[in-house]
Protein backbone atom coordinates (compact mmCIF):
# COMPACT_ATOMS: atom_id res chain seq x y z
CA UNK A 1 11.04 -28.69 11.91
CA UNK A 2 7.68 -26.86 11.71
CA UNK A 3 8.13 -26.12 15.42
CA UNK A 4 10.93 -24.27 14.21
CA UNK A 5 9.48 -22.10 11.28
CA UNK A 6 6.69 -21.40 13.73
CA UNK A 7 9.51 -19.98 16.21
CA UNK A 8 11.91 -17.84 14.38
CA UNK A 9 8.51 -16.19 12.96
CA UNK A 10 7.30 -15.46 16.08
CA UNK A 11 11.16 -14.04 16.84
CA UNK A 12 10.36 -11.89 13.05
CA UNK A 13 7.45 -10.74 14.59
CA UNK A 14 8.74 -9.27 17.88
CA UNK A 15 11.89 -7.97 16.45
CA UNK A 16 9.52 -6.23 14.13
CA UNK A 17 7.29 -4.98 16.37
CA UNK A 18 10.41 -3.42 18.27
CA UNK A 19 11.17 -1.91 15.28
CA UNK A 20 14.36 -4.43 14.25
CA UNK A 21 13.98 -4.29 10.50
CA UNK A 22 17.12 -6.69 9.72
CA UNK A 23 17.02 -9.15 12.43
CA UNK A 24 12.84 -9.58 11.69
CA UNK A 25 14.16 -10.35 7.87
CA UNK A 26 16.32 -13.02 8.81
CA UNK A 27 14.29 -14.70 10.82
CA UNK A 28 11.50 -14.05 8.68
CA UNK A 29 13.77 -15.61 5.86
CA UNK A 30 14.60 -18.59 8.25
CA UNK A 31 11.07 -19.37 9.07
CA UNK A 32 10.09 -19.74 5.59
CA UNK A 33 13.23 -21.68 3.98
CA UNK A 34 12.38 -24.37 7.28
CA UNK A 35 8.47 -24.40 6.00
CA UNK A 36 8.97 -25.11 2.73
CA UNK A 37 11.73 -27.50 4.00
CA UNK A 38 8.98 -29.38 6.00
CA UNK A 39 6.61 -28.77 3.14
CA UNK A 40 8.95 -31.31 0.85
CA UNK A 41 9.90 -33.66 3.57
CA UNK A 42 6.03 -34.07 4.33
CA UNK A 43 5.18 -34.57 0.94
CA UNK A 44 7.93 -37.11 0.43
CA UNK A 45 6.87 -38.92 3.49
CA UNK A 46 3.66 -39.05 2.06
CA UNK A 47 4.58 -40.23 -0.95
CA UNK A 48 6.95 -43.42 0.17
CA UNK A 49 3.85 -44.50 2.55
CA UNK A 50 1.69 -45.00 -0.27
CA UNK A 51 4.35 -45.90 -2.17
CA UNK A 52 4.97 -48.94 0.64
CA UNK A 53 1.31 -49.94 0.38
């Protein structure tokens, strides 16, 4: 999943950089929703393993 953030911000950065104002926004948008996504499914992971222990 973090592969994923990591890609559609590279995509926000070259479709700003080209000058693509709403496609670098939703991608932008994208990349952050699947970070934070990954944030929480780390920290839950986390979590349950010391949790298990």
């Amino acid at each position: 999943m973090l592969y994923y953030a990591v890609v559609f911000l590279v995509i926000a950065l070259v479709a700003a950089a080209l000058g693509f104002g709403g496609i670098a926004g939703a991608s932008a948008g994208i990349a952050q929703i699947l970070f934070f996504l990954f944030l929480l499914f780390f920290a839950v992971a986390v979590i349950v393993n010391f949790a298990r222990r």
